[in-house]
PDB file of N, CA and C in Angstrom:
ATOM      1  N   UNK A   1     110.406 -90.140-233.560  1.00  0.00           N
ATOM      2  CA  UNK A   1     110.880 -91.410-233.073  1.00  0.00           C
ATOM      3  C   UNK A   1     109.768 -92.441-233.216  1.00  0.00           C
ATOM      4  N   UNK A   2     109.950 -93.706-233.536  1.00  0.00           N
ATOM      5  CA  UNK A   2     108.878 -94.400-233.617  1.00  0.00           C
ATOM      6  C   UNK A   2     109.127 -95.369-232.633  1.00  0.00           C
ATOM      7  N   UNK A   3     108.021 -95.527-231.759  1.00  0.00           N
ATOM      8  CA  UNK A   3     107.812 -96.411-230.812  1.00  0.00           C
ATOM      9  C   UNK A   3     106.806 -97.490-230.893  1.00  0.00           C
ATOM     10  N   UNK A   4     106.964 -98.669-229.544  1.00  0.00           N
ATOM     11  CA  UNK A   4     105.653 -99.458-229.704  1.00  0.00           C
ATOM     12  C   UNK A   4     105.465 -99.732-228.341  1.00  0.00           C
ATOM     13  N   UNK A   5     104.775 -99.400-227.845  1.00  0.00           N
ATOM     14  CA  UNK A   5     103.651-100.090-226.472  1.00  0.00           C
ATOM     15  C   UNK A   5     102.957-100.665-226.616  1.00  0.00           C
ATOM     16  N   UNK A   6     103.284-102.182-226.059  1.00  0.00           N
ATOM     17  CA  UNK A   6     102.311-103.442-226.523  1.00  0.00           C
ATOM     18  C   UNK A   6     102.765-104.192-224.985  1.00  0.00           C
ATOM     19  N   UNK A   7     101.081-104.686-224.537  1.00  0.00           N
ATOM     20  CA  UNK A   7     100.829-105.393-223.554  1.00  0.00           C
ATOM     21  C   UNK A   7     100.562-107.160-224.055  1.00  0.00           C
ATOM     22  N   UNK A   8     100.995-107.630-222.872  1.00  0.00           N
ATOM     23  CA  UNK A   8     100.699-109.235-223.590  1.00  0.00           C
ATOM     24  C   UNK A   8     101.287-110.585-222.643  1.00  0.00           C
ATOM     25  N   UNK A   9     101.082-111.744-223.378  1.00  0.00           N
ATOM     26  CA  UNK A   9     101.526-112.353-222.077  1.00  0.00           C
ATOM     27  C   UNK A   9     102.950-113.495-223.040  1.00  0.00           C
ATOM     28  N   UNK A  10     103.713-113.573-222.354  1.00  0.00           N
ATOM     29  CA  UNK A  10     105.313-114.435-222.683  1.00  0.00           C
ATOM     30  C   UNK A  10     104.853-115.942-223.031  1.00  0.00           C
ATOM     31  N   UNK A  11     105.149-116.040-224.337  1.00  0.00           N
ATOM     32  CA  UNK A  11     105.069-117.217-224.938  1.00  0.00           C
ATOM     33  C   UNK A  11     106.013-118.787-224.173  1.00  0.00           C
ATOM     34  N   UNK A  12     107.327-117.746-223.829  1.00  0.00           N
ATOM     35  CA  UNK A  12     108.068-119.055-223.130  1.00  0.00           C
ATOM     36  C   UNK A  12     109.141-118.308-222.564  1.00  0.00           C
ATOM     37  N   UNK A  13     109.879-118.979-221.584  1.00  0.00           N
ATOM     38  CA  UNK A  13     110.556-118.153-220.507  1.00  0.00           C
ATOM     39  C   UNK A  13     111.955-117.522-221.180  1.00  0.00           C
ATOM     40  N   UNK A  14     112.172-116.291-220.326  1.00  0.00           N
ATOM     41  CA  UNK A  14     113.337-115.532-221.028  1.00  0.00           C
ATOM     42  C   UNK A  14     114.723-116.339-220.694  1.00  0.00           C
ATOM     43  N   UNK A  15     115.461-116.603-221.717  1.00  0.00           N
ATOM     44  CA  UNK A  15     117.040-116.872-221.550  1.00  0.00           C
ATOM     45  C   UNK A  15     118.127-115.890-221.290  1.00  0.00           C
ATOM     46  N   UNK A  16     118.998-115.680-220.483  1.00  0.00           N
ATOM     47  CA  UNK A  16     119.787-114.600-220.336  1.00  0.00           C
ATOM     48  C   UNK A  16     120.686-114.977-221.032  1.00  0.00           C
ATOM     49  N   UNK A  17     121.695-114.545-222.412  1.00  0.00           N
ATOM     50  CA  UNK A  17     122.602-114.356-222.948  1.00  0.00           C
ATOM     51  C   UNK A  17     123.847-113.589-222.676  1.00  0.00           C
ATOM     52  N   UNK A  18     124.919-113.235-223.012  1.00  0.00           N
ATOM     53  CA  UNK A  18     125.600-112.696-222.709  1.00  0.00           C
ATOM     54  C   UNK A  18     126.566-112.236-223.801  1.00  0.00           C
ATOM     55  N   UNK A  19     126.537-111.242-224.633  1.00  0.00           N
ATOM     56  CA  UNK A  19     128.319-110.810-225.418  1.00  0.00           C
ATOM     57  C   UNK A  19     129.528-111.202-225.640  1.00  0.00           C
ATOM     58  N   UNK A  20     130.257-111.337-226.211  1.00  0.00           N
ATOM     59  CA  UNK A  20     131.597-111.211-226.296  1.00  0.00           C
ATOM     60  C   UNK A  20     132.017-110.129-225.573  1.00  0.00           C
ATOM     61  N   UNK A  21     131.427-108.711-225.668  1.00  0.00           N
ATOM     62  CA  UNK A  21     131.884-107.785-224.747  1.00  0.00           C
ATOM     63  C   UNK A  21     131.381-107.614-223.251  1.00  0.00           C
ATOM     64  N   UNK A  22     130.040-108.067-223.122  1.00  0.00           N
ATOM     65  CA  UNK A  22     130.150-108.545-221.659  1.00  0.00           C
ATOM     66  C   UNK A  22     128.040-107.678-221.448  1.00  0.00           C
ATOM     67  N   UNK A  23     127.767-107.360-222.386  1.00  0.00           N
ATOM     68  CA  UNK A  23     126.338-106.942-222.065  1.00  0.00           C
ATOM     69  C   UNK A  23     125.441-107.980-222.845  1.00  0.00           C
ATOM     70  N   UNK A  24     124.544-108.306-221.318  1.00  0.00           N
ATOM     71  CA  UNK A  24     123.861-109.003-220.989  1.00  0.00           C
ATOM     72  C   UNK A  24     122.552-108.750-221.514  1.00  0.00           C
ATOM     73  N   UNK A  25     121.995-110.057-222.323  1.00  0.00           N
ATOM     74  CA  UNK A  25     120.517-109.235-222.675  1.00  0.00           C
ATOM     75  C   UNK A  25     119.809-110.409-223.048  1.00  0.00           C
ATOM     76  N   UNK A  26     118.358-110.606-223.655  1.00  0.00           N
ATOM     77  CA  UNK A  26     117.592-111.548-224.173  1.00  0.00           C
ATOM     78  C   UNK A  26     116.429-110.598-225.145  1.00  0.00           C
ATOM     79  N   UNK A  27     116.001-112.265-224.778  1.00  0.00           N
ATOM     80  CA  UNK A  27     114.684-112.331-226.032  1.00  0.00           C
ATOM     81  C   UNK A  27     113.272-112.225-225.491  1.00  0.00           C
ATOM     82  N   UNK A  28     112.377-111.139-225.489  1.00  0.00           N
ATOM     83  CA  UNK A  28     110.932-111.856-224.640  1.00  0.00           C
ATOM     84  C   UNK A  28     109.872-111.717-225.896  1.00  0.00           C
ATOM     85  N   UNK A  29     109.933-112.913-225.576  1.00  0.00           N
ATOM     86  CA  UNK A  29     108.592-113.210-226.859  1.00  0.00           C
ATOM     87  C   UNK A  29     107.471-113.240-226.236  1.00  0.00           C
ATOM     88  N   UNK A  30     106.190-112.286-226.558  1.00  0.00           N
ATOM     89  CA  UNK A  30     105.142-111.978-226.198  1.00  0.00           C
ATOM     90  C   UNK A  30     103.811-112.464-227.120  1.00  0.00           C
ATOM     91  N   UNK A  31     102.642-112.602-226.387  1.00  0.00           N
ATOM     92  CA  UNK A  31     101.709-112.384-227.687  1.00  0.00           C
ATOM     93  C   UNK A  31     100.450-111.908-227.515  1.00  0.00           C
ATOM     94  N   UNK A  32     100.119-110.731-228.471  1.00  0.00           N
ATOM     95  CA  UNK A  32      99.156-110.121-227.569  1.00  0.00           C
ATOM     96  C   UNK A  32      97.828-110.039-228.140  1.00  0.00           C
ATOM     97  N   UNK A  33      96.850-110.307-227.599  1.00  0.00           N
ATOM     98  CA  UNK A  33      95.408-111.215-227.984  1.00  0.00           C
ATOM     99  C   UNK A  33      94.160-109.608-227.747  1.00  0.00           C
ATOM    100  N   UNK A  34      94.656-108.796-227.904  1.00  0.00           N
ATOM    101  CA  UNK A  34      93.865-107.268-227.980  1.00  0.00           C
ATOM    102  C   UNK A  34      92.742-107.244-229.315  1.00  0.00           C
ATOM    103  N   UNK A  35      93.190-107.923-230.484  1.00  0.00           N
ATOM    104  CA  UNK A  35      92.484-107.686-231.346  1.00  0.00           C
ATOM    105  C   UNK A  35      92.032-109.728-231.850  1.00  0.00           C
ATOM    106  N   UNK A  36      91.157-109.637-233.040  1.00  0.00           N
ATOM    107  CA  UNK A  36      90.617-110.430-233.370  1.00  0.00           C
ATOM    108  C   UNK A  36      92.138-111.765-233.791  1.00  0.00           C
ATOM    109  N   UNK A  37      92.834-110.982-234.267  1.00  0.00           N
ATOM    110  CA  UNK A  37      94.019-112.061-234.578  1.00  0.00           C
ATOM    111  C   UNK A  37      95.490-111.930-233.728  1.00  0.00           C
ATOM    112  N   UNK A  38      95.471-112.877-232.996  1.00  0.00           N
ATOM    113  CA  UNK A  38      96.678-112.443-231.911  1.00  0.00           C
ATOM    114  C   UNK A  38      98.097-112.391-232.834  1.00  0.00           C
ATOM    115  N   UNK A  39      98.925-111.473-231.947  1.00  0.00           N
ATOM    116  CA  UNK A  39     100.201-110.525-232.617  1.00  0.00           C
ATOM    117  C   UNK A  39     101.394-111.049-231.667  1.00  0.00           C
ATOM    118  N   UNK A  40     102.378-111.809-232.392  1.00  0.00           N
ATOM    119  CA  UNK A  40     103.378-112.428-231.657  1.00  0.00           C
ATOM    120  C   UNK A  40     104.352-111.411-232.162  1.00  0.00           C
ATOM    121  N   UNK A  41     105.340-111.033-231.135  1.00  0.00           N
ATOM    122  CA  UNK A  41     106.412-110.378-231.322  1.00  0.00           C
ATOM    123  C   UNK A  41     107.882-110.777-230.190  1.00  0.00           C
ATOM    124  N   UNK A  42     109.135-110.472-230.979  1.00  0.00           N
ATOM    125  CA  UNK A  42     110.101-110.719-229.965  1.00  0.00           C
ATOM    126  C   UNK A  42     110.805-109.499-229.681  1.00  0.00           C
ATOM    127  N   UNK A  43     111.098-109.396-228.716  1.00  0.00           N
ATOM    128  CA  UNK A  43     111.530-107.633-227.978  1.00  0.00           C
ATOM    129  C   UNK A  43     113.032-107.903-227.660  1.00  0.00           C
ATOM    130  N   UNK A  44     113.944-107.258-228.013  1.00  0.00           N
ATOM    131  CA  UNK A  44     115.273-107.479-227.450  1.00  0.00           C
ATOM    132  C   UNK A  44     115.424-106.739-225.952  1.00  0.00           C
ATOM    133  N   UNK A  45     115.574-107.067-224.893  1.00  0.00           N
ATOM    134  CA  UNK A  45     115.697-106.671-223.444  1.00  0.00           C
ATOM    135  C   UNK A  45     117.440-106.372-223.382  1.00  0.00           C
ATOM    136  N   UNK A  46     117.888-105.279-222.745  1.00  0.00           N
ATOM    137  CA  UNK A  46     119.925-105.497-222.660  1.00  0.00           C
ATOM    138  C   UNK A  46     119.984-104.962-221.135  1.00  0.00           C
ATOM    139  N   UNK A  47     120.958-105.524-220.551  1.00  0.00           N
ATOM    140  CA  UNK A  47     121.823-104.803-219.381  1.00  0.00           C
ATOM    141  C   UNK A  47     121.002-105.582-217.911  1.00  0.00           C
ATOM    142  N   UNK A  48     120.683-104.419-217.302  1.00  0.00           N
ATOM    143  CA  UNK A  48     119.805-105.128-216.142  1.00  0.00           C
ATOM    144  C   UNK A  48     118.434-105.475-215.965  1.00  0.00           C
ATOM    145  N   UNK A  49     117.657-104.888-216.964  1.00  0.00           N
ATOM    146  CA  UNK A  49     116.631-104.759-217.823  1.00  0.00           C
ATOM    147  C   UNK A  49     116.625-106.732-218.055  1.00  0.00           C
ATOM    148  N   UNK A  50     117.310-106.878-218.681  1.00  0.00           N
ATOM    149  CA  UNK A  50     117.730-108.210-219.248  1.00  0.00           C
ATOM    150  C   UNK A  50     117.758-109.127-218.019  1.00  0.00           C
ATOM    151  N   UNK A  51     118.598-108.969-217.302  1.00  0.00           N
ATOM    152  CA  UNK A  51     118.948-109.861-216.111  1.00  0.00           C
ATOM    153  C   UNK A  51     117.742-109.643-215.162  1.00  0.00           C
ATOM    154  N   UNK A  52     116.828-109.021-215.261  1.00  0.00           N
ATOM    155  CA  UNK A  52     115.547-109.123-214.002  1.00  0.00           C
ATOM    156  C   UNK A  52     114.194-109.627-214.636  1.00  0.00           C
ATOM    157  N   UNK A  53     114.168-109.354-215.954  1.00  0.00           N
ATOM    158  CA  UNK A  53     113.522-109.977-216.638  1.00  0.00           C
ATOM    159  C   UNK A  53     113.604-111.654-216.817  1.00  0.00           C
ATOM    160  N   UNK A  54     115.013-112.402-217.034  1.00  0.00           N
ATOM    161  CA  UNK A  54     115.294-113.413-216.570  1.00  0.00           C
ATOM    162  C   UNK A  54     115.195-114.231-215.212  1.00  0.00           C
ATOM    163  N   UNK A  55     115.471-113.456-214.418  1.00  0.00           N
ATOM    164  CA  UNK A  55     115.148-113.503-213.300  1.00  0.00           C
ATOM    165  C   UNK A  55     113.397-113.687-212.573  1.00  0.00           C
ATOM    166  N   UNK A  56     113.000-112.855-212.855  1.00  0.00           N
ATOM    167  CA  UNK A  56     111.575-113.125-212.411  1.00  0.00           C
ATOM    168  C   UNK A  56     110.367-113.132-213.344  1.00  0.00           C
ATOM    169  N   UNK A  57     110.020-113.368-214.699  1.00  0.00           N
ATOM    170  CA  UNK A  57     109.550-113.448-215.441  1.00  0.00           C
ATOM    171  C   UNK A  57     109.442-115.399-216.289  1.00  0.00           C
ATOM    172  N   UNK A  58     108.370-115.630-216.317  1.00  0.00           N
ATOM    173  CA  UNK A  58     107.848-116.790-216.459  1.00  0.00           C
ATOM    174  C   UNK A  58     106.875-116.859-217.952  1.00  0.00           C
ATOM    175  N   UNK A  59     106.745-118.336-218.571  1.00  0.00           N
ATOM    176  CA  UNK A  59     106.604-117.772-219.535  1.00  0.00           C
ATOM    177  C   UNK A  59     104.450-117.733-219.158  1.00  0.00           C
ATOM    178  N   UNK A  60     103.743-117.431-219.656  1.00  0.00           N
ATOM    179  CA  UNK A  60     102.451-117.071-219.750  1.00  0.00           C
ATOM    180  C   UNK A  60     102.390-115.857-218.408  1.00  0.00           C
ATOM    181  N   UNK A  61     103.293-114.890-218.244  1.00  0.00           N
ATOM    182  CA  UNK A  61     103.147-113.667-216.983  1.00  0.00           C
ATOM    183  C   UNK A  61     103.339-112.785-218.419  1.00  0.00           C
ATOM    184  N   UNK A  62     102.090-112.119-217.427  1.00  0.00           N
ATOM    185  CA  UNK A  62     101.354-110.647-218.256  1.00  0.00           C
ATOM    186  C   UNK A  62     102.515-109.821-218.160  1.00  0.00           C
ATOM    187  N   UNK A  63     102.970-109.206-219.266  1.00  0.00           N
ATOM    188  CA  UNK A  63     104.104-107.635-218.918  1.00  0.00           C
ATOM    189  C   UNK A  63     103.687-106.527-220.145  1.00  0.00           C
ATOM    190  N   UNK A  64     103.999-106.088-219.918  1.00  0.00           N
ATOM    191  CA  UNK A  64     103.818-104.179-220.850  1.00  0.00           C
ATOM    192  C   UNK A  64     105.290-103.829-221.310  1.00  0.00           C
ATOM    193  N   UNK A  65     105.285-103.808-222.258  1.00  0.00           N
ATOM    194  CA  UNK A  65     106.485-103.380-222.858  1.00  0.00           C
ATOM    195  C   UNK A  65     107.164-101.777-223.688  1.00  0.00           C
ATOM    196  N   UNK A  66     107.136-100.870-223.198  1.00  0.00           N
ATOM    197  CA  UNK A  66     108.240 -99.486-224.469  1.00  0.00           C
ATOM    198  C   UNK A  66     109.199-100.093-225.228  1.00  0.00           C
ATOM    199  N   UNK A  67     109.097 -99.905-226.335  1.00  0.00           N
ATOM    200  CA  UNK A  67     110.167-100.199-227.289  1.00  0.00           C
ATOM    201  C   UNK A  67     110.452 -98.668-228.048  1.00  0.00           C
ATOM    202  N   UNK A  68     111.496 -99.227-228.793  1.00  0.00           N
ATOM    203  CA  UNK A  68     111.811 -98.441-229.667  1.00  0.00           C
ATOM    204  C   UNK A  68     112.185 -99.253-231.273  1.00  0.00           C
ATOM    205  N   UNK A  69     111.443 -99.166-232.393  1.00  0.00           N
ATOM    206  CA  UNK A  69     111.615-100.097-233.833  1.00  0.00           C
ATOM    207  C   UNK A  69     113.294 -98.959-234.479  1.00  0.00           C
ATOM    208  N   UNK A  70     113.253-100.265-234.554  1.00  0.00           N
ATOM    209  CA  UNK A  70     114.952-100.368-235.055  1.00  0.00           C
ATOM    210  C   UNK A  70     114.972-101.305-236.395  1.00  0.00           C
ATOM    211  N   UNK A  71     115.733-100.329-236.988  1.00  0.00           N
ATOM    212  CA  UNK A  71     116.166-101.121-238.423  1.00  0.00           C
ATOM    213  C   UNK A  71     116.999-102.455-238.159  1.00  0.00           C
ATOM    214  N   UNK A  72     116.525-103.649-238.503  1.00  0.00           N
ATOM    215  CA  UNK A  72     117.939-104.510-237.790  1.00  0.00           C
ATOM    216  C   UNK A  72     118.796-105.132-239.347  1.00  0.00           C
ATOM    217  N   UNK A  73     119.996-104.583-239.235  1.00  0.00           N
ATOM    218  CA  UNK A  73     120.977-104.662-239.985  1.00  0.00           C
ATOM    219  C   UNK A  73     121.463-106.182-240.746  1.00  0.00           C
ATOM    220  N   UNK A  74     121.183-107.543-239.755  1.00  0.00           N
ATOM    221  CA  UNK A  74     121.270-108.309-240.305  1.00  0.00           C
ATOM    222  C   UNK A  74     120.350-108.625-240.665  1.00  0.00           C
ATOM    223  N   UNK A  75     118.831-108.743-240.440  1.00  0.00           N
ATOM    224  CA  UNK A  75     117.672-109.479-241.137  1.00  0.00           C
ATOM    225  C   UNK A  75     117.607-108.584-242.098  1.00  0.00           C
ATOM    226  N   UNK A  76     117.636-107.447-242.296  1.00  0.00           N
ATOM    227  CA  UNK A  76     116.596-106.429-243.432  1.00  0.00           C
ATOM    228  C   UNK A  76     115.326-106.090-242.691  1.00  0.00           C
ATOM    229  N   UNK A  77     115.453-106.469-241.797  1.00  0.00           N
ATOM    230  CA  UNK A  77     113.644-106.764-241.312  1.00  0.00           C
ATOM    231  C   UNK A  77     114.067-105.331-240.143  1.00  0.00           C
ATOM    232  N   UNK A  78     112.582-105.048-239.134  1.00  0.00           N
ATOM    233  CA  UNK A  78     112.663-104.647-238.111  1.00  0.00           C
ATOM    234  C   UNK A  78     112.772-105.297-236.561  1.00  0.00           C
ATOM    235  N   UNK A  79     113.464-104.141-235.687  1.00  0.00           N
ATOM    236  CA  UNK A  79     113.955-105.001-234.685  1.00  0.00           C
ATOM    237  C   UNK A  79     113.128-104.155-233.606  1.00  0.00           C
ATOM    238  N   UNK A  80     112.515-104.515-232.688  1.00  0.00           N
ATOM    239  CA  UNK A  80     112.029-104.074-231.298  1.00  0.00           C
ATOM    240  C   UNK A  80     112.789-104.156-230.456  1.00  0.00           C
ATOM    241  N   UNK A  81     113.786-102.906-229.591  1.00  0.00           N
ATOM    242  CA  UNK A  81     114.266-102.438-228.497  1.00  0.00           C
ATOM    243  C   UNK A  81     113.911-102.374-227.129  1.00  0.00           C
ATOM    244  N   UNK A  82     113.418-102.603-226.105  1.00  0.00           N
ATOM    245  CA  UNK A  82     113.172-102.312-225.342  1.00  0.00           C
ATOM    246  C   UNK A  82     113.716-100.923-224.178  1.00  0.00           C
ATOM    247  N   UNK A  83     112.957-100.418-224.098  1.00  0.00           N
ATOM    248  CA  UNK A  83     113.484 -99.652-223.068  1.00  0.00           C
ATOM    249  C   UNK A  83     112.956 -99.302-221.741  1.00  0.00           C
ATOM    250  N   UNK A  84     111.143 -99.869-221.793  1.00  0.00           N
ATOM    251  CA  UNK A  84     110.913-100.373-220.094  1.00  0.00           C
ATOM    252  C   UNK A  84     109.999-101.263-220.291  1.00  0.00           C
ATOM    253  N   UNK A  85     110.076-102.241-219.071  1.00  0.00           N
ATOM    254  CA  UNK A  85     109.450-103.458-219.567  1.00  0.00           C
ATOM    255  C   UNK A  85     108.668-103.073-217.601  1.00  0.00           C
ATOM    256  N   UNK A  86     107.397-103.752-217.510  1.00  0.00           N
ATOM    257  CA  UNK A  86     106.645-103.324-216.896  1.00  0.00           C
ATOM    258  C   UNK A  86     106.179-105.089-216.533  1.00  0.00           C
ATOM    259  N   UNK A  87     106.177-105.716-214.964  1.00  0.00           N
ATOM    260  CA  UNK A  87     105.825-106.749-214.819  1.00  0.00           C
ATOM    261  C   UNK A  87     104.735-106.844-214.714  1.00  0.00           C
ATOM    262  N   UNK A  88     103.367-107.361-215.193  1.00  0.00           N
ATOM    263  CA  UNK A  88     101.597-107.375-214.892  1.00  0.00           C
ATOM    264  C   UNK A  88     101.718-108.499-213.624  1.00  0.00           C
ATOM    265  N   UNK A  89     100.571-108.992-213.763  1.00  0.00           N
ATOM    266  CA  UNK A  89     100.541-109.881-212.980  1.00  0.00           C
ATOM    267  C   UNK A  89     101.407-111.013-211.833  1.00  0.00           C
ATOM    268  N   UNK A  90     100.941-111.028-211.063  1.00  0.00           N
ATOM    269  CA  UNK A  90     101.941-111.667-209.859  1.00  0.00           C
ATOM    270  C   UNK A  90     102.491-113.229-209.738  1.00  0.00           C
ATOM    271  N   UNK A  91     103.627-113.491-210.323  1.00  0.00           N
ATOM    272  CA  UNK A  91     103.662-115.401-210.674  1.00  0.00           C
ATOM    273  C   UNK A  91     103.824-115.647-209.040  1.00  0.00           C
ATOM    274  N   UNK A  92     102.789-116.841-209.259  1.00  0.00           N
ATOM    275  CA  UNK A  92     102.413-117.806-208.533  1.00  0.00           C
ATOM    276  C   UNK A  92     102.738-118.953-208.350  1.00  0.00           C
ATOM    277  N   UNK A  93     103.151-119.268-209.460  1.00  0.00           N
ATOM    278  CA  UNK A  93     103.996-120.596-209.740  1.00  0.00           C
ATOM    279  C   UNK A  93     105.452-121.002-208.849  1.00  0.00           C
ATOM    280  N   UNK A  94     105.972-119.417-208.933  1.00  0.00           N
ATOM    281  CA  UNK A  94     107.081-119.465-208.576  1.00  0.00           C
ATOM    282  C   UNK A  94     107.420-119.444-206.945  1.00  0.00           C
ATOM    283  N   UNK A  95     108.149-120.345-206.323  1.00  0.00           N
ATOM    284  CA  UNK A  95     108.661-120.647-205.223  1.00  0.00           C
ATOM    285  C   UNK A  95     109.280-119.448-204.031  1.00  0.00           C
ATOM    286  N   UNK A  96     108.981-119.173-202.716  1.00  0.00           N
ATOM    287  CA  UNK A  96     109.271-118.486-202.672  1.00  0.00           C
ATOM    288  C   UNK A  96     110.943-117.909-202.621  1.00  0.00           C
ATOM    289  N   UNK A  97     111.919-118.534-202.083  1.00  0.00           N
ATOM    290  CA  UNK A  97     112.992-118.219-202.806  1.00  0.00           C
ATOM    291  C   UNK A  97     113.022-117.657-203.850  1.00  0.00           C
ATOM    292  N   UNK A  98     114.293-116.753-203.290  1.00  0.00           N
ATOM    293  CA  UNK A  98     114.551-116.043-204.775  1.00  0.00           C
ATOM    294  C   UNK A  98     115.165-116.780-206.032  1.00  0.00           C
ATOM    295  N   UNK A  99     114.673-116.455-207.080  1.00  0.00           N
ATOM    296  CA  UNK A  99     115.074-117.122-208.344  1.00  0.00           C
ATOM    297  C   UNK A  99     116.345-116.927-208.699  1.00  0.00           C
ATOM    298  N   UNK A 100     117.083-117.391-209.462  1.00  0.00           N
ATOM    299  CA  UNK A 100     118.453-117.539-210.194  1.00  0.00           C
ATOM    300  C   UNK A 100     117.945-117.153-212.157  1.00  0.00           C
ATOM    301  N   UNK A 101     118.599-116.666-212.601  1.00  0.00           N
ATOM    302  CA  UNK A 101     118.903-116.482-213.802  1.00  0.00           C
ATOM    303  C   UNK A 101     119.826-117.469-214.445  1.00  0.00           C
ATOM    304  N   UNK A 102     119.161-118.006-215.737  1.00  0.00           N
ATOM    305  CA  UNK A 102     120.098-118.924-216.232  1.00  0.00           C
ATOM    306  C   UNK A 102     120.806-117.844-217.403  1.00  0.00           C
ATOM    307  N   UNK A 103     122.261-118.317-217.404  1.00  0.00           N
ATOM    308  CA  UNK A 103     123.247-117.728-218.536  1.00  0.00           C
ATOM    309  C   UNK A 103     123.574-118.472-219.679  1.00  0.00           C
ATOM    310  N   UNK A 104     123.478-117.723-220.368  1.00  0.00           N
ATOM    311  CA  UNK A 104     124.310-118.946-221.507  1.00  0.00           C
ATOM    312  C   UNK A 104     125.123-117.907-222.649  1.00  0.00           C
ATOM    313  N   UNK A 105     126.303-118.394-223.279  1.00  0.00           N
ATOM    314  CA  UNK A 105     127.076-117.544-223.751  1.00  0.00           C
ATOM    315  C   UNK A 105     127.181-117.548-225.261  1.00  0.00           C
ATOM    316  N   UNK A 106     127.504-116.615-225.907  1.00  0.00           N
ATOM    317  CA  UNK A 106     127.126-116.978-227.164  1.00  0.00           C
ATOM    318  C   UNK A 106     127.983-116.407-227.853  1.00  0.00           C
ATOM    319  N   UNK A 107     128.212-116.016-229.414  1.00  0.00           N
ATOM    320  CA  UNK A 107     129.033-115.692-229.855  1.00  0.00           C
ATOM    321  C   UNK A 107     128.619-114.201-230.920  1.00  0.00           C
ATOM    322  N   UNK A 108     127.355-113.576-230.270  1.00  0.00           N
ATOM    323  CA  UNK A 108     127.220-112.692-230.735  1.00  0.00           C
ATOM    324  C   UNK A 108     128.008-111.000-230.216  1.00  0.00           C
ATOM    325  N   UNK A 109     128.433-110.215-231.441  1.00  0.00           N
ATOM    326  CA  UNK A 109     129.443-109.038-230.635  1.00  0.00           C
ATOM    327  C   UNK A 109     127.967-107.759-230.824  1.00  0.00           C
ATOM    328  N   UNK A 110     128.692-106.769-230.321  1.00  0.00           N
ATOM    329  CA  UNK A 110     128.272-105.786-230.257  1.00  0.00           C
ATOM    330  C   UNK A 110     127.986-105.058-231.818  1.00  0.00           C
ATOM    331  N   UNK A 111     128.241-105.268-232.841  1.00  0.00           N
ATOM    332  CA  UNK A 111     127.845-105.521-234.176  1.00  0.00           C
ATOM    333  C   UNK A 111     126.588-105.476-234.652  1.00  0.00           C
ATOM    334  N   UNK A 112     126.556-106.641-233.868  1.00  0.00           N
ATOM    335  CA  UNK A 112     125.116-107.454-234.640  1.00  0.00           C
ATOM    336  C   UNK A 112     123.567-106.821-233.960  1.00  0.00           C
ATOM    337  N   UNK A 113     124.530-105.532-232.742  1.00  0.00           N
ATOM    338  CA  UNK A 113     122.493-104.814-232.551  1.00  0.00           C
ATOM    339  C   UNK A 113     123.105-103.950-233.325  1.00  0.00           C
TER     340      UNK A 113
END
């Protein structure tokens, strides 16, 4: 199985999306400054994974990511999976109330992972 564990900090805040069939997921774009030339990558997050990540995740907060590399069918290219995403550091920024998740709907199906 080929995997990737990569630590790093969120370029800009996660959007929660949503299916045609009804699973919920996003985008966390990371970038991680370990070596001499920093390594930007985007991780696909799905389900509740997705929705807590939206939820309490900001963009420059440290997180650790498991993936799994996936062939992705429409680019030709490879796709990064997530399968645990790990929060670092404690946002401060954020108010204490609990946060809301923003949704937005789109027209991608179950297909296109």
């Amino acid at each position: 199985m080929n995997k990737l564990i990569v630590s790093g900090r969120l370029t800009k805040d996660p959007i929660l999306k949503t299916s045609k069939s009804g699973v919920s997921y996003c985008t966390l774009d990371i970038v991680n400054k370990d070596n001499r030339i920093p390594v930007n990558l985007s991780i696909m997050v799905f389900n509740k994974d997705a929705e807590l990540s939206c939820q309490y995740l900001t963009k420059t907060r440290l997180i650790e990511i498991e993936a799994k590399i996936e062939t992705d069918q429409r680019t030709s290219g490879l796709m990064y999976v997530s399968e645990k995403v790990i929060f670092g550091d404690k946002d401060v920024s954020r108010d204490t109330e609990k946060p809301t998740a923003t949704t937005k709907s789109c027209d991608i199906t179950d297909e296109d992972f």
